[in-house]
N, C-alpha and C. Protein backbone atom coordinates (compact mmCIF):
# COMPACT_ATOMS: atom_id res chain seq x y z
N UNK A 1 0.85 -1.18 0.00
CA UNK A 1 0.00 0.00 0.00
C UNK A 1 0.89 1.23 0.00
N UNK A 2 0.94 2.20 -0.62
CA UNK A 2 1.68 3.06 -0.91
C UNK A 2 0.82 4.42 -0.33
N UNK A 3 1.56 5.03 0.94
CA UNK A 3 0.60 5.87 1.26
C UNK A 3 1.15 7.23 0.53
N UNK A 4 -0.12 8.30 0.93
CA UNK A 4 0.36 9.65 0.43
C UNK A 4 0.54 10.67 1.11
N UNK A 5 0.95 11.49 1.37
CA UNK A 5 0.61 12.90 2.17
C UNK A 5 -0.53 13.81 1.62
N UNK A 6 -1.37 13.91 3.04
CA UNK A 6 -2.86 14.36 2.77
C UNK A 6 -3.97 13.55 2.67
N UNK A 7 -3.65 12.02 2.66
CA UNK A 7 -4.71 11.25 2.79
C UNK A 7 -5.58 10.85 3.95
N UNK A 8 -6.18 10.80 3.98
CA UNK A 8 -7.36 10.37 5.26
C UNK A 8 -7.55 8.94 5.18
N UNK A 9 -6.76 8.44 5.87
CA UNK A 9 -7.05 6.55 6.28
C UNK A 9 -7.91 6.09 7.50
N UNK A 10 -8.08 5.04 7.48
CA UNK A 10 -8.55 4.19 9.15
C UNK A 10 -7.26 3.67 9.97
N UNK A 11 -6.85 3.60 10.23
CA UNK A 11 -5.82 2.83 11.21
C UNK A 11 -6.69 2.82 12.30
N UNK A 12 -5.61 1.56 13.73
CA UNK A 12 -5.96 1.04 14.88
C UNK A 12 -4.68 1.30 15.67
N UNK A 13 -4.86 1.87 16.82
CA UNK A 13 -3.95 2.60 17.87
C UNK A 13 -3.44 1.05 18.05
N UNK A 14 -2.23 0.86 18.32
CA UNK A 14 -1.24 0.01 18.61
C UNK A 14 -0.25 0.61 19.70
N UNK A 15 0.01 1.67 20.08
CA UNK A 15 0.45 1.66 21.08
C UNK A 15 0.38 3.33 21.57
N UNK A 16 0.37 3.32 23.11
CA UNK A 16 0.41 4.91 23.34
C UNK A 16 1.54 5.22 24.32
N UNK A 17 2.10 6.52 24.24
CA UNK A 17 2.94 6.97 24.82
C UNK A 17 2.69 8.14 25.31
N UNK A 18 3.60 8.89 26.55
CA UNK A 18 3.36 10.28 26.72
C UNK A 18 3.08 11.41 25.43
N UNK A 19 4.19 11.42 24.69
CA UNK A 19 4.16 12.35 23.66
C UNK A 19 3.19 11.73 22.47
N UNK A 20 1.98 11.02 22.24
CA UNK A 20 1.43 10.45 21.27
C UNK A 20 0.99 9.18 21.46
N UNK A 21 0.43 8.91 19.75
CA UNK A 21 -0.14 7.21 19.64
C UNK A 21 0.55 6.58 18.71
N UNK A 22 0.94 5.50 18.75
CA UNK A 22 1.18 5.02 17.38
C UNK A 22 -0.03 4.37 17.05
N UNK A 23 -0.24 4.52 15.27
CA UNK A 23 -1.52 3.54 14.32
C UNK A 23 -1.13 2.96 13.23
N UNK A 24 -1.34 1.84 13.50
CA UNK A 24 -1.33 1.02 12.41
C UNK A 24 -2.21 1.42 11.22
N UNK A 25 -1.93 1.31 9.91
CA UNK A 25 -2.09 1.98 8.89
C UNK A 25 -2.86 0.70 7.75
N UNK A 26 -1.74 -0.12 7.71
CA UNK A 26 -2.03 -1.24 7.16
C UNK A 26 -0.97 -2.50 7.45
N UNK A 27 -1.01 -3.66 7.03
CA UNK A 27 0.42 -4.18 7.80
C UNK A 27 1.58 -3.80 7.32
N UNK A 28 2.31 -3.60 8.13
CA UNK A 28 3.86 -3.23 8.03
C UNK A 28 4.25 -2.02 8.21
N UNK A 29 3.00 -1.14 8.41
CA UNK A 29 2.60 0.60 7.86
C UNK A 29 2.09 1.36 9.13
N UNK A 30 3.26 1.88 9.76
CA UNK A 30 2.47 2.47 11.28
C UNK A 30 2.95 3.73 10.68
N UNK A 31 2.23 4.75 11.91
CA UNK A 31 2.95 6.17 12.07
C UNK A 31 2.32 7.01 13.52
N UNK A 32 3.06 7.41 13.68
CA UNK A 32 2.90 8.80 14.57
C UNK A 32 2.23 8.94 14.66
N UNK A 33 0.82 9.93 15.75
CA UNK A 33 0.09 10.72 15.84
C UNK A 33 0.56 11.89 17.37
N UNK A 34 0.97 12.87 16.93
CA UNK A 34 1.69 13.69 18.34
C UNK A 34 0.81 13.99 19.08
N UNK A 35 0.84 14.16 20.30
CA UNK A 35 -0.23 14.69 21.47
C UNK A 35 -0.78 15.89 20.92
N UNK A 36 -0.32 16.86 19.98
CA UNK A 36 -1.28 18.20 19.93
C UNK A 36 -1.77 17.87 18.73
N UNK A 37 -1.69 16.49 17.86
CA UNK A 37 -2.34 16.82 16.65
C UNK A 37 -3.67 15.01 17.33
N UNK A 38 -4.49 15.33 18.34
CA UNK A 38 -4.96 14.24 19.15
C UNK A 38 -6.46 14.82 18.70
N UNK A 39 -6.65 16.35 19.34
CA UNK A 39 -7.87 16.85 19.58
C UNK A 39 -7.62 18.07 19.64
N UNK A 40 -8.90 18.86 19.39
CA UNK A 40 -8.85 20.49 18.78
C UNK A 40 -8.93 21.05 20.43
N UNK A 41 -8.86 20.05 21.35
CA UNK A 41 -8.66 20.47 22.61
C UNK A 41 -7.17 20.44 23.28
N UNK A 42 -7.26 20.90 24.43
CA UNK A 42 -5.68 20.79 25.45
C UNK A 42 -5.68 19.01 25.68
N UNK A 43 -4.54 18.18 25.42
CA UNK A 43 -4.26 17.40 25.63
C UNK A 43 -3.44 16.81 26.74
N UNK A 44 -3.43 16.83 28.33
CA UNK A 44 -2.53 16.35 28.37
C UNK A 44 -2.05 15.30 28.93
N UNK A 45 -3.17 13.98 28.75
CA UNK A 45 -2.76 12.83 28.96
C UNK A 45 -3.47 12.07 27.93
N UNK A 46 -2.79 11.37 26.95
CA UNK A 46 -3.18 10.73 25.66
C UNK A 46 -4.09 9.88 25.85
N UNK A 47 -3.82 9.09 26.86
CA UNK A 47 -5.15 8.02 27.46
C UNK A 47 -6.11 8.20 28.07
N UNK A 48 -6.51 9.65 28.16
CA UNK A 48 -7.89 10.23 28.10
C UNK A 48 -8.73 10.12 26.70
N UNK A 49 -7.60 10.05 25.88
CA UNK A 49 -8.69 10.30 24.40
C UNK A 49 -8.28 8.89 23.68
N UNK A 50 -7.21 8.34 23.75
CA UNK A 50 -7.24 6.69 23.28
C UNK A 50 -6.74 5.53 23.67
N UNK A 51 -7.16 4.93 23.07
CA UNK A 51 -7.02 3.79 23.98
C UNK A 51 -6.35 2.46 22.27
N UNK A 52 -5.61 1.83 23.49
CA UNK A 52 -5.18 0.87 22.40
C UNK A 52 -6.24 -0.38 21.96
N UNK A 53 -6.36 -0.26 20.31
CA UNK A 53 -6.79 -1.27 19.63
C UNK A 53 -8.03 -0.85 19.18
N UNK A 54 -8.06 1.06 19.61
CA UNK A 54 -9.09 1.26 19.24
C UNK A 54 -8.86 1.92 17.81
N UNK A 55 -10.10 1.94 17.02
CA UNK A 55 -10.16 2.40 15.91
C UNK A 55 -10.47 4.05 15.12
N UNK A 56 -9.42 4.68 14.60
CA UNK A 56 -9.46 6.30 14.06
C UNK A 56 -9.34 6.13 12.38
N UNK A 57 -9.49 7.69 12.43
CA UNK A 57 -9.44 8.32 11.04
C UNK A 57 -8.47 9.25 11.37
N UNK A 58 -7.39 8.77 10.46
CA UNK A 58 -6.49 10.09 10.72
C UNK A 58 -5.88 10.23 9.13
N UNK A 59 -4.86 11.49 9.31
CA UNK A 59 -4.69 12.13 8.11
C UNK A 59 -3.02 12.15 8.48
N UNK A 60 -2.35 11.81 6.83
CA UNK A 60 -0.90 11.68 6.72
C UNK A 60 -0.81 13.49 6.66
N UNK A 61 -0.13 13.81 7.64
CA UNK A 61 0.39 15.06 7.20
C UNK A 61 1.56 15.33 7.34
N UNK A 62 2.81 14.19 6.98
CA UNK A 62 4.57 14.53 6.59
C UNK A 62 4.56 12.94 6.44
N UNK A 63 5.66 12.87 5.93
CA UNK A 63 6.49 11.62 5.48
C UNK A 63 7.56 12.08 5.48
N UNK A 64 8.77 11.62 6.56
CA UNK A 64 10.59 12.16 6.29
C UNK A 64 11.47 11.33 5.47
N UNK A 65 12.11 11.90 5.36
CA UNK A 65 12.87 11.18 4.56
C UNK A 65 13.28 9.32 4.88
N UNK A 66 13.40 9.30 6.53
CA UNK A 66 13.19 8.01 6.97
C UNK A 66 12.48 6.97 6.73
N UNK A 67 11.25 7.36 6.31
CA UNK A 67 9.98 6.96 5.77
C UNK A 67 9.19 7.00 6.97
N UNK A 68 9.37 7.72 8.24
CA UNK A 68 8.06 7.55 9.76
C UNK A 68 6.84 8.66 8.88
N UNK A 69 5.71 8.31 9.31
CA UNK A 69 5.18 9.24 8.58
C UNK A 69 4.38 9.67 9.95
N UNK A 70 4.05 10.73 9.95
CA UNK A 70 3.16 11.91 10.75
C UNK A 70 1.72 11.77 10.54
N UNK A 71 0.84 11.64 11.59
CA UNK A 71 -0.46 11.23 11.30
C UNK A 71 -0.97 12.33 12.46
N UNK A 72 -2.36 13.09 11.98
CA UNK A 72 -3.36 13.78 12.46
C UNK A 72 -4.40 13.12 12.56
N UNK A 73 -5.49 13.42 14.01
CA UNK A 73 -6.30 13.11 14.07
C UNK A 73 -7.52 14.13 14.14
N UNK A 74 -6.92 15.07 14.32
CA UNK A 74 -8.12 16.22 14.95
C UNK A 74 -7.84 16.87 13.37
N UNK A 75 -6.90 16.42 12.17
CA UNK A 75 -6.91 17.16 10.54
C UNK A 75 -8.21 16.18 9.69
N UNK A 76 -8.12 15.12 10.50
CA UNK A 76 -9.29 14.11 9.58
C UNK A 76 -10.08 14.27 9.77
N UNK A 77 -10.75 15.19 11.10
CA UNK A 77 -11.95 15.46 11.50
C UNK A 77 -12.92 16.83 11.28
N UNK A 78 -13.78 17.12 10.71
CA UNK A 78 -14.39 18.64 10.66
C UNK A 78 -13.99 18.74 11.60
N UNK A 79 -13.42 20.00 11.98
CA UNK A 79 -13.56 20.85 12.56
C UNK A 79 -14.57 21.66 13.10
N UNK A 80 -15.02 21.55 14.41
CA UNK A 80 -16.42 21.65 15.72
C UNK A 80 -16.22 23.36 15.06
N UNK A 81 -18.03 23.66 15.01
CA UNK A 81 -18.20 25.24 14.96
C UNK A 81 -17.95 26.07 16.37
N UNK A 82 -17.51 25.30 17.23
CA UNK A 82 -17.53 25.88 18.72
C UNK A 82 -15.71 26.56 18.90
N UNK A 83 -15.26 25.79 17.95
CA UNK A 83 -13.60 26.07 18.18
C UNK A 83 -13.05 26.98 16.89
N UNK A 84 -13.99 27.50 16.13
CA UNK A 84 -13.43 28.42 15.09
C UNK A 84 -13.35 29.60 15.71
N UNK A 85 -12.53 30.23 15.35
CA UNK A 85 -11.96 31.90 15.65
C UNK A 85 -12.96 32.61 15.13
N UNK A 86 -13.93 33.53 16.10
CA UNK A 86 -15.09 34.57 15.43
C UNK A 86 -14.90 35.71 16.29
N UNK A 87 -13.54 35.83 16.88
CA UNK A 87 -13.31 37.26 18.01
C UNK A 87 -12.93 38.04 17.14
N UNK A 88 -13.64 39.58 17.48
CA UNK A 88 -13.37 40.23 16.79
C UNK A 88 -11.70 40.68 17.41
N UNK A 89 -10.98 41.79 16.58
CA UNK A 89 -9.85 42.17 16.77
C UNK A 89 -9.92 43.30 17.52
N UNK A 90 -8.94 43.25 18.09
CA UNK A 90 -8.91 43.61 19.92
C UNK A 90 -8.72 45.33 20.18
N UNK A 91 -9.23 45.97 20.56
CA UNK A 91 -9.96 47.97 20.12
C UNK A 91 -9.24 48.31 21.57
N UNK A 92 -8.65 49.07 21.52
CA UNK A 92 -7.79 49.74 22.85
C UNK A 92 -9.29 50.63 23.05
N UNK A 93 -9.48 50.94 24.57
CA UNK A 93 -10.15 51.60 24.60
C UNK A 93 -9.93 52.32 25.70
N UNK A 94 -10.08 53.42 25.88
CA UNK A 94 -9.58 54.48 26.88
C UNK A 94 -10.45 53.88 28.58
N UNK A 95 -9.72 54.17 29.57
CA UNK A 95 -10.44 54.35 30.70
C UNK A 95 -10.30 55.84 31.14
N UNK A 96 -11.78 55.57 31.97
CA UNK A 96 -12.18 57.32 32.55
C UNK A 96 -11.21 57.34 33.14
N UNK A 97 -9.64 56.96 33.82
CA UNK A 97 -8.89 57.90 34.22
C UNK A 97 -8.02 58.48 33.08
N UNK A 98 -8.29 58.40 31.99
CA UNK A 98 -7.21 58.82 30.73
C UNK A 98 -8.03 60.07 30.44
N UNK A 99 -9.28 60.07 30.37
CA UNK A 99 -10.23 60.64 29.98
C UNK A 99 -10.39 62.32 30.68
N UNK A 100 -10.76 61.93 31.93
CA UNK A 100 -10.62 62.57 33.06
C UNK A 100 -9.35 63.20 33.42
N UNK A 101 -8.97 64.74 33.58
CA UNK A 101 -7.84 65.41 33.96
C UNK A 101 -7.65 64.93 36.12
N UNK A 102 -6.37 64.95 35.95
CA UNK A 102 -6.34 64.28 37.29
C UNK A 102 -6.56 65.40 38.26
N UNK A 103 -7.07 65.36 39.39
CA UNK A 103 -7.39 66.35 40.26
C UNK A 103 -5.95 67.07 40.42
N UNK A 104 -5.94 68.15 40.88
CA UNK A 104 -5.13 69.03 41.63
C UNK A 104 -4.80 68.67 42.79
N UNK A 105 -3.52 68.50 43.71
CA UNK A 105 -3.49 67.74 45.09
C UNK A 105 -4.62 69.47 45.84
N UNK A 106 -4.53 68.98 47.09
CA UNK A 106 -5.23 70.04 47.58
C UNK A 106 -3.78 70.41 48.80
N UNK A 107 -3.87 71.42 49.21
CA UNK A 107 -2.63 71.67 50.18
C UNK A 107 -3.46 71.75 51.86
N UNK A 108 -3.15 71.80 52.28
CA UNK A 108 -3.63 71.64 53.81
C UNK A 108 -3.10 72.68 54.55
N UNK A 109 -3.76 73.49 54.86
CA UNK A 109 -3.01 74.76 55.68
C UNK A 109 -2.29 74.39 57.02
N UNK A 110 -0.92 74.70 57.18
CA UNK A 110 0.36 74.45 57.69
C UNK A 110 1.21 73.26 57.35
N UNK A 111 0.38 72.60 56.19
CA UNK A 111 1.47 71.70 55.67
C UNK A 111 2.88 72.12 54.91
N UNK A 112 3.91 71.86 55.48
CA UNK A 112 5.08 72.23 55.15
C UNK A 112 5.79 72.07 53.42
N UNK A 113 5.59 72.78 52.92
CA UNK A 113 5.99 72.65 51.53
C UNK A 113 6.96 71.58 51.29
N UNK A 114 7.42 71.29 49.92
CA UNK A 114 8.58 70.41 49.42
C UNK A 114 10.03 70.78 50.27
N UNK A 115 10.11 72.06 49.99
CA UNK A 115 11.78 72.71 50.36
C UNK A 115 12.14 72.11 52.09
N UNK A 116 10.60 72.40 52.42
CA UNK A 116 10.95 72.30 54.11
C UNK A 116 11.31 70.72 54.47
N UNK A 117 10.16 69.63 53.77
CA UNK A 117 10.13 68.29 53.60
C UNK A 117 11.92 67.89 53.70
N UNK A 118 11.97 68.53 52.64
CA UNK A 118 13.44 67.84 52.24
C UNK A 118 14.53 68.64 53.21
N UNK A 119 14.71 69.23 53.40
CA UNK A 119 15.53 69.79 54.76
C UNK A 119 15.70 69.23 55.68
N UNK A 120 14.18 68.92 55.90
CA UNK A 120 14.15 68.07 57.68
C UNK A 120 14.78 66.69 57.03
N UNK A 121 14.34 66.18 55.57
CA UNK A 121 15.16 64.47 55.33
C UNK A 121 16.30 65.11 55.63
N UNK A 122 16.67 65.54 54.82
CA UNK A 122 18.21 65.76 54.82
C UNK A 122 19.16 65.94 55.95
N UNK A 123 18.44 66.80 57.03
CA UNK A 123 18.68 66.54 58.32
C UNK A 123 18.76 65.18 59.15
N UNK A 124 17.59 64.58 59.15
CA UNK A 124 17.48 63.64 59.95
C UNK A 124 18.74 62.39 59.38
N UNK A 125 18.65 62.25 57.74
CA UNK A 125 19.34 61.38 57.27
C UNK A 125 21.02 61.61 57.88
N UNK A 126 21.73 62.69 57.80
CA UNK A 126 22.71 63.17 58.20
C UNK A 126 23.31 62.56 59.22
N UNK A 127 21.93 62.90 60.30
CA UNK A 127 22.19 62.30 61.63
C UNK A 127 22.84 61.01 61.92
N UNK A 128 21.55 60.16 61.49
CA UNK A 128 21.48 58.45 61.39
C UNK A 128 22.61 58.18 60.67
N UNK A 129 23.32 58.65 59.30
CA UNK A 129 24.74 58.41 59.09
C UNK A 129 25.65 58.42 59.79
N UNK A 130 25.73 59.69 60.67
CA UNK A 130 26.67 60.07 61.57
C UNK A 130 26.58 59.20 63.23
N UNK A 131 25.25 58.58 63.27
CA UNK A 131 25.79 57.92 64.44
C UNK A 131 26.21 56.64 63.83
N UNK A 132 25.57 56.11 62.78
CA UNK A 132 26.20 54.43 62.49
C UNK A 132 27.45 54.00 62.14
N UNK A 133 28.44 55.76 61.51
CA UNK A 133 29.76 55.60 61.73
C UNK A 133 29.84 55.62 62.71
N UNK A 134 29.41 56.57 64.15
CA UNK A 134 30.60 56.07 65.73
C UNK A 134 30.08 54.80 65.81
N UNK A 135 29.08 54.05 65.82
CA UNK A 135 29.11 52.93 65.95
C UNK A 135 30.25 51.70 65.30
N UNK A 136 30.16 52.06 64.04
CA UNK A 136 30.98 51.15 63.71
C UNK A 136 32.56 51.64 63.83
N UNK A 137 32.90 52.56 63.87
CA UNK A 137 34.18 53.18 64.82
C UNK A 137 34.64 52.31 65.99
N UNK A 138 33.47 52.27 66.85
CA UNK A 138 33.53 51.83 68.11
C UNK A 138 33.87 50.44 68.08
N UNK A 139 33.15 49.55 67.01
CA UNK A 139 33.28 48.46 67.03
C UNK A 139 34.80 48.09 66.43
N UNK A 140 35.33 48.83 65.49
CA UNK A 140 36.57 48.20 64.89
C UNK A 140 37.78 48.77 66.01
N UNK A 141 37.44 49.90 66.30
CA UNK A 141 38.52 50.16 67.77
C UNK A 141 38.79 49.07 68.93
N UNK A 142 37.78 48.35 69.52
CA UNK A 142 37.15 47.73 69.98
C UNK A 142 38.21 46.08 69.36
N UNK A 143 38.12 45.79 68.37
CA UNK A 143 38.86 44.36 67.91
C UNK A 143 40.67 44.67 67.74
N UNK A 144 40.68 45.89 67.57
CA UNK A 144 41.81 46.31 67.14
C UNK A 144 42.54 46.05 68.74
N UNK A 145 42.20 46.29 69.47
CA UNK A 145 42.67 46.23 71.05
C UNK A 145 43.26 45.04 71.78
């Protein structure tokens, strides 16, 4: 039997593996079927969807140079109207905060402006530098002894 690429045969699952099934084709004549070419669904345990010795329709879709040939099962089958692509294409659409100018902060009477903010950091930070050097002063004086 001389197969072709693109044909739609019967074969019988002969053996299953993680990554696929093998099917017998005719005698002497197996091939492949890969886990994603199983079902137009997520696959991911093969012996959910076959079982050995059972009977498919699948479709040659490669032959290598080796001669293994590549078999589909979910290519031999119409294709379910539930799994065709009918989304439309995807529309950026603004949200009301793009839309909307952002409020003004409001100031709080005696809240201390930016300049003052940063003074007092700058201060306080100063400090806390200046004691964690005597500290660590203290400590290397301290081993040195």
């Amino acid at each position: 039997m001389d197969i072709q690429k693109g044909e739609v045969l019967p074969g019988k699952v002969t053996g299953i593996t993680k990554f696929g099934a093998f099917v017998q084709l005719a005698p002497g004549k197996s091939g492949l079927v890969y886990i994603s070419e199983i079902a137009n669904t997520f696959v991911s345990n093969v012996a959910d969807f076959l079982s050995v010795g059972q009977e498919v329709q699948v479709k040659v879709i490669g032959i290598d140079e080796q001669g293994r040939i590549n078999l589909s099962i979910k290519q031999a089958q119409p294709r379910p109207e539930s799994s065709q692509h009918t989304a439309k294409p995807f529309q950026y659409q603004r949200s009301p905060r793009e839309i909307q100018p952002m409020p003004e902060p409001e100031t709080v009477p005696g809240d201390p402006d930016f300049e003052d903010k940063l003074k007092r950091f700058m201060k306080d930070s100063e400090g806390k530098l200046s004691d964690a050097m005597r500290q660590t002063e203290r400590r290397t004086s301290k081993r040195r002894r």
